[in-house]
Protein backbone atom coordinates (compact mmCIF):
# COMPACT_ATOMS: atom_id res chain seq x y z
CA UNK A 1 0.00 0.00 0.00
CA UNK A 2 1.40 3.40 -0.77
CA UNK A 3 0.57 6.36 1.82
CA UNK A 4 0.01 10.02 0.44
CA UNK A 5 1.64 12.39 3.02
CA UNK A 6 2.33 15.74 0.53
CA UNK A 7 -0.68 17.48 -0.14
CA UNK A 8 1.25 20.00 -2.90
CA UNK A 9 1.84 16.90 -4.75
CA UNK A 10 -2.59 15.94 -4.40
CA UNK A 11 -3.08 19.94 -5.61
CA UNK A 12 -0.64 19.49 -8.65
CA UNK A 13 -2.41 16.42 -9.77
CA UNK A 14 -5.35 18.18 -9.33
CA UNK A 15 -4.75 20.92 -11.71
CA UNK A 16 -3.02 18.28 -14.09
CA UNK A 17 -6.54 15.99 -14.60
CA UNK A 18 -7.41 12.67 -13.38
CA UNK A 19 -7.64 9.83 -15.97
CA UNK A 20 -11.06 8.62 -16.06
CA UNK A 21 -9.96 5.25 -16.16
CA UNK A 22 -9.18 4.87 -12.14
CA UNK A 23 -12.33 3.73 -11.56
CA UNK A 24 -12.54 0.42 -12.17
CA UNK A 25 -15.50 -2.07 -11.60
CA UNK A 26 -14.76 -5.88 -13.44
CA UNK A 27 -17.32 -8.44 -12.51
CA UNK A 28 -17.52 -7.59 -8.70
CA UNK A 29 -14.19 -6.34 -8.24
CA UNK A 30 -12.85 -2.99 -7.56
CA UNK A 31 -9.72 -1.64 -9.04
CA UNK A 32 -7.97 1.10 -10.05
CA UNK A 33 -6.65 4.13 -7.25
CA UNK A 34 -8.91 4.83 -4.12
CA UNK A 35 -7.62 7.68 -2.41
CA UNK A 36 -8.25 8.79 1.51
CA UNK A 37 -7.88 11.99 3.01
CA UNK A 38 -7.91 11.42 6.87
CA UNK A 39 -7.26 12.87 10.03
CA UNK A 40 -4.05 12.10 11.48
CA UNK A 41 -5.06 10.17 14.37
CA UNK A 42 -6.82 7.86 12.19
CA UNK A 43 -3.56 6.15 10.92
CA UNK A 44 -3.41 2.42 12.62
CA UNK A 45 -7.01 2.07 12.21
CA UNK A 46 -7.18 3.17 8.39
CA UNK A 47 -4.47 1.84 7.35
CA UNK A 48 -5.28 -1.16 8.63
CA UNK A 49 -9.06 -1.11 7.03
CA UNK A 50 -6.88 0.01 3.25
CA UNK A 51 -5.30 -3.08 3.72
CA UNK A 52 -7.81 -5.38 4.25
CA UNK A 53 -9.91 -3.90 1.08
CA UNK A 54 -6.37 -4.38 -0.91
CA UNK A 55 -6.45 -7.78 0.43
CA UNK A 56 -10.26 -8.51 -1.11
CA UNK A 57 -9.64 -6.72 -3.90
CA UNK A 58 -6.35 -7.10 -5.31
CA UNK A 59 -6.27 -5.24 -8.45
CA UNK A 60 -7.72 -1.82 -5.46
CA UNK A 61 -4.50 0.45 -4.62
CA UNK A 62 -5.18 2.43 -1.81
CA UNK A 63 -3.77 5.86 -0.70
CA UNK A 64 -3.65 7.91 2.15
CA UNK A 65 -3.70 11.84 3.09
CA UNK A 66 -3.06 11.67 6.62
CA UNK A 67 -2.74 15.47 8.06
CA UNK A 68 -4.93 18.08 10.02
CA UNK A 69 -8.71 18.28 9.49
CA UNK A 70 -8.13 21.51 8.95
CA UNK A 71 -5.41 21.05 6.12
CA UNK A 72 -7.38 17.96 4.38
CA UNK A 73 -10.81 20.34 4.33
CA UNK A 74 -8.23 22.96 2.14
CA UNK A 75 -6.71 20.75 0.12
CA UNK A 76 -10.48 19.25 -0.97
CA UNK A 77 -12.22 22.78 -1.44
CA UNK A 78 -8.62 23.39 -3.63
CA UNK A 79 -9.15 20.91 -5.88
CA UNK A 80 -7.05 17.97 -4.49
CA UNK A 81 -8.43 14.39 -6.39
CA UNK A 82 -9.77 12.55 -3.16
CA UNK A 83 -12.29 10.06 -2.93
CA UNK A 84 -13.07 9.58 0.97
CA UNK A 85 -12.57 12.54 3.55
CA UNK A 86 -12.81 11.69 7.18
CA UNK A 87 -12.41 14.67 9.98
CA UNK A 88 -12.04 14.80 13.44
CA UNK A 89 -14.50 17.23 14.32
CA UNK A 90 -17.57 18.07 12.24
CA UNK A 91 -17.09 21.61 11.63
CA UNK A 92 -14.22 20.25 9.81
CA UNK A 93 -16.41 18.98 7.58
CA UNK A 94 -18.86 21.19 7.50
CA UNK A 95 -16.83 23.85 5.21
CA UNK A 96 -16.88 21.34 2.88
CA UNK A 97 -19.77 19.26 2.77
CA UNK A 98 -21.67 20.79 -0.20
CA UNK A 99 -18.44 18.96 -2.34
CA UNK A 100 -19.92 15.35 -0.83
CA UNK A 101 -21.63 12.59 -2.91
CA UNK A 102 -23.98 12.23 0.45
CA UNK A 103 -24.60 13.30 4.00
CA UNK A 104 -21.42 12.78 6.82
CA UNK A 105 -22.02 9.79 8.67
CA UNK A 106 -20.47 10.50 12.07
CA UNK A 107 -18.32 6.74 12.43
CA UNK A 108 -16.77 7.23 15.84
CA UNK A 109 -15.93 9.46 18.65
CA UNK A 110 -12.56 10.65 20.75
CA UNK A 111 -11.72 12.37 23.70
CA UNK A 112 -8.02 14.08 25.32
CA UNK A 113 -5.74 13.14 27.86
CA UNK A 114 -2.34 14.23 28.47
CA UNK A 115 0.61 12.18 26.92
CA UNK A 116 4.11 11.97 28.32
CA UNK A 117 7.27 9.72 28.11
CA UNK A 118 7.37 7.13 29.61
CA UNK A 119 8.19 6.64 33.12
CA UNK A 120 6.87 9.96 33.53
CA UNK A 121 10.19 12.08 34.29
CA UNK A 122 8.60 15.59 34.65
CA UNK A 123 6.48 14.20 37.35
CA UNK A 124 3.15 15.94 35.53
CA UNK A 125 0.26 14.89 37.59
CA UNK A 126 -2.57 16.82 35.70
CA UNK A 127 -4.37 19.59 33.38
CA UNK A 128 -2.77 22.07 35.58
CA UNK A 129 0.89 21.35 34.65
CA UNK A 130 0.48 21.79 31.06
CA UNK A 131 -0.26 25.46 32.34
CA UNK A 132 3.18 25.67 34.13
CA UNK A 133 5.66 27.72 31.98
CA UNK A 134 8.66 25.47 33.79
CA UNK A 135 7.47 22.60 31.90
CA UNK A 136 7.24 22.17 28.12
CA UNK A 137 4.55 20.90 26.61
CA UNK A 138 3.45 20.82 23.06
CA UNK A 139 -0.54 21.43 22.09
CA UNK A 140 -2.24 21.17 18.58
CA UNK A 141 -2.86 24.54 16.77
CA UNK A 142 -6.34 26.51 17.41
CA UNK A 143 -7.09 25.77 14.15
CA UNK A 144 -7.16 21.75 13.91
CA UNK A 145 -9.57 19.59 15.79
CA UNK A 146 -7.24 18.67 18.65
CA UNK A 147 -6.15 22.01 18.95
CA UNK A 148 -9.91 23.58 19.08
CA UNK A 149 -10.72 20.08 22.01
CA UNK A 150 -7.99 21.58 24.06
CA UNK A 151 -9.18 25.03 24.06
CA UNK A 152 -12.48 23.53 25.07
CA UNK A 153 -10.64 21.56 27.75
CA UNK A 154 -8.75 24.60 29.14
CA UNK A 155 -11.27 26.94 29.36
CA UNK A 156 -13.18 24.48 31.38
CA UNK A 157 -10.92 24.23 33.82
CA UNK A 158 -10.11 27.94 34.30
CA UNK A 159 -6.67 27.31 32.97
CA UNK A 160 -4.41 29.40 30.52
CA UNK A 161 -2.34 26.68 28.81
CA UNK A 162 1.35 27.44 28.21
CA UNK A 163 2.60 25.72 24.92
CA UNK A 164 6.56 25.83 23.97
CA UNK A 165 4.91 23.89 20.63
CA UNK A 166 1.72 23.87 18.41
CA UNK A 167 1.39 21.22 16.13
CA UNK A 168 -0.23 20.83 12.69
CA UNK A 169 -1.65 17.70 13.88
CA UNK A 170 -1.95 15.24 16.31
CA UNK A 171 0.18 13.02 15.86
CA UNK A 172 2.76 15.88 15.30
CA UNK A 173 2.30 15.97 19.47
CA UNK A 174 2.56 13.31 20.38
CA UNK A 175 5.86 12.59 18.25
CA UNK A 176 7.28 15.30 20.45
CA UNK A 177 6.79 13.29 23.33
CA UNK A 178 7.85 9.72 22.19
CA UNK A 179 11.42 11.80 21.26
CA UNK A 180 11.14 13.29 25.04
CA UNK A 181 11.34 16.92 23.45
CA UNK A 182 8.30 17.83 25.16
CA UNK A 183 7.25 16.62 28.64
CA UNK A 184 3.48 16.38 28.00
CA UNK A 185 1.06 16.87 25.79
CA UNK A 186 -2.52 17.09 24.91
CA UNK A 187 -3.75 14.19 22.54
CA UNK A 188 -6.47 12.21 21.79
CA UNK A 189 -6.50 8.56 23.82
CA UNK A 190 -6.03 6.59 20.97
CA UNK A 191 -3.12 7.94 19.98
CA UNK A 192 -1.79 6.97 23.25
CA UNK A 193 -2.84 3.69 22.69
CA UNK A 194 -1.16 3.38 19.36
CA UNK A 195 2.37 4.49 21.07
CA UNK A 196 2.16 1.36 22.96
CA UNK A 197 5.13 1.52 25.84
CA UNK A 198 6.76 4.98 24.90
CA UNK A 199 4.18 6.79 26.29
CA UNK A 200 1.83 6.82 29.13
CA UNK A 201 -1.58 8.47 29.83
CA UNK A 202 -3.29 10.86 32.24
CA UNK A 203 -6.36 11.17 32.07
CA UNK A 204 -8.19 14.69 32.28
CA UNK A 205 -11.41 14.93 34.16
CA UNK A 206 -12.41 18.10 31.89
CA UNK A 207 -12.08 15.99 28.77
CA UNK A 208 -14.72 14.00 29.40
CA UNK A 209 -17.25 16.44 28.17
CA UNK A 210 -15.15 17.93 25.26
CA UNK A 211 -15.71 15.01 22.46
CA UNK A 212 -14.59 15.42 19.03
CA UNK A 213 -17.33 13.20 16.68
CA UNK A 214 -16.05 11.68 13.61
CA UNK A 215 -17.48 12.06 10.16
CA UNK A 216 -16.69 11.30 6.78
CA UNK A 217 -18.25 11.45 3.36
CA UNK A 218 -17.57 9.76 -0.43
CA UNK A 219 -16.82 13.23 -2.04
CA UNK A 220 -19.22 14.49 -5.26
CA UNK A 221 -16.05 14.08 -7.67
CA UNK A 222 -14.08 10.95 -6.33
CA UNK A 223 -12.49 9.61 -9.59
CA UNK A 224 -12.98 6.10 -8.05
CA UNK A 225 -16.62 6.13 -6.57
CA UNK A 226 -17.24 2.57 -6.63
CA UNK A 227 -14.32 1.78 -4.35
CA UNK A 228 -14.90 4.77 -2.33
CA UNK A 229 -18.06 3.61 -1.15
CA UNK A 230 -16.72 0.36 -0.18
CA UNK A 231 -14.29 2.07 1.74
CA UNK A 232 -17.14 3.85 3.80
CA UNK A 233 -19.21 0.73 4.13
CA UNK A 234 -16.22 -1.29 5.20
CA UNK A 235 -15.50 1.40 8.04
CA UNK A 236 -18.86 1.82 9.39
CA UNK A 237 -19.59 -2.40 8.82
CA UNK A 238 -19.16 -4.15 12.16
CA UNK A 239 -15.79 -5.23 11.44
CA UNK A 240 -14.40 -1.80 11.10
CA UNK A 241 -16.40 -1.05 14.22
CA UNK A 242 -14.62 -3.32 15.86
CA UNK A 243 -11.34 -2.12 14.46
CA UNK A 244 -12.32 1.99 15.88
CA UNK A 245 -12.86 -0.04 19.01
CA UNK A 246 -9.87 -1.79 19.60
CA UNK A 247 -8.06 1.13 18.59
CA UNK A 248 -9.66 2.98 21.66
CA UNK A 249 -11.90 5.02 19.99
CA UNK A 250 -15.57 5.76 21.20
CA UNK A 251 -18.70 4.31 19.24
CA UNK A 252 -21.50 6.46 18.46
């Protein structure tokens, strides 16, 4: 399976055409290029679902656009040839739904806690700390859905947050803390879950009510419809149900 990761490359193949011929249907099986734009903390899980319609259908090669919400929803209303777009957050979404074969189906749900190295060595003990200028601590940007959670989070706990970072995306976080360049930051549990041993979790009391709700849509123009759709279905089938929930994620 090959992964998209550079959306200037998606916009230059936008503005350079997309052969008609990816779309590919031949007595039951799919084929041709399915490509997903996701939200970062949807790697495991996705790619794992990609793999398993590859496996089914083996003539199906599927890409990925994992970045910020934020980013993807640009890239789409830009002209970038995508199929599937999944957000983290619906407003996400929202700015681009009129470019969507159907109405969002919201697939799964996700909440913060606070990430840091393992072993713990900055002795952080709770949403306060990440307010505590002698620690550093890295935070998604206002403007992606982790990043818009936080601010949530924060301001329900009468705290002023003080980043040394802000990330692009989740996973951008939590990479600072696997590397131990940050001691703590604010992610979404799954993503703490998919760091296995590196990294431990601390839960946050004011998350609980701050939950970021999953959608995502076939778009209007996906070159490759047909596998697109299978794509959804597969996700929101009980198999890729279970997948969101071993992964940690929340079931609507």
């Amino acid at each position: 399976m090959k992964r998209l990761v550079a959306g200037a490359l998606l916009l230059v193949l936008a503005g350079c055409g997309v052969d008609d011929g990816r779309s590919i249907e031949t007595d039951g099986e799919l084929g041709g290029t399915l490509t997903v734009f996701a939200a970062a903390s949807l790697t495991d899980v996705f790619t794992d679902l990609g793999d398993q319609l590859e496996s089914e259908h083996p003539g199906l090669d599927v890409q990925f656009n994992f970045a910020g919400s934020s980013a993807l929803a640009t890239q789409v209303t830009q002209g970038a040839p995508a199929d599937v777009l999944a957000s983290a957050d619906e407003e996400q979404l929202d700015a681009v739904a009129d470019l969507g074969a159907g109405d969002p189906a919201v697939f799964a749900e996700n909440t913060l806690v606070i990430a840091v190295p393992a072993g713990n060595p900055a002795d952080v003990r709770g949403l306060a700390d990440l307010a505590d200028a002698g620690k550093s601590i890295a935070l998604c940007a206002a403007e992606v859905p982790c990043g818009a959670a936080a601010a949530r989070v924060f301001d329900a706990a009468g705290l002023t947050p003080a980043p040394d970072t802000l990330e692009q995306d989740v996973r951008a976080a939590l990479t600072k803390v696997q590397l131990g360049e940050v001691d703590a930051a604010l992610v979404y549990a799954t993503d703490v879950a998919a760091a296995g041993s590196a990294v431990e979790a601390i839960e946050v009391p004011e998350a609980a009510d701050v939950v970021n709700r999953y959608p995502l849509m076939v778009l209007e123009r996906a070159p490759n419809p047909l596998a697109a759709r299978a794509f959804v279905d597969l996700v929101r089938s009980d198999t890729g149900r279970q997948a969101l929930a071993d992964a940690g994620f929340r079931l609507p």
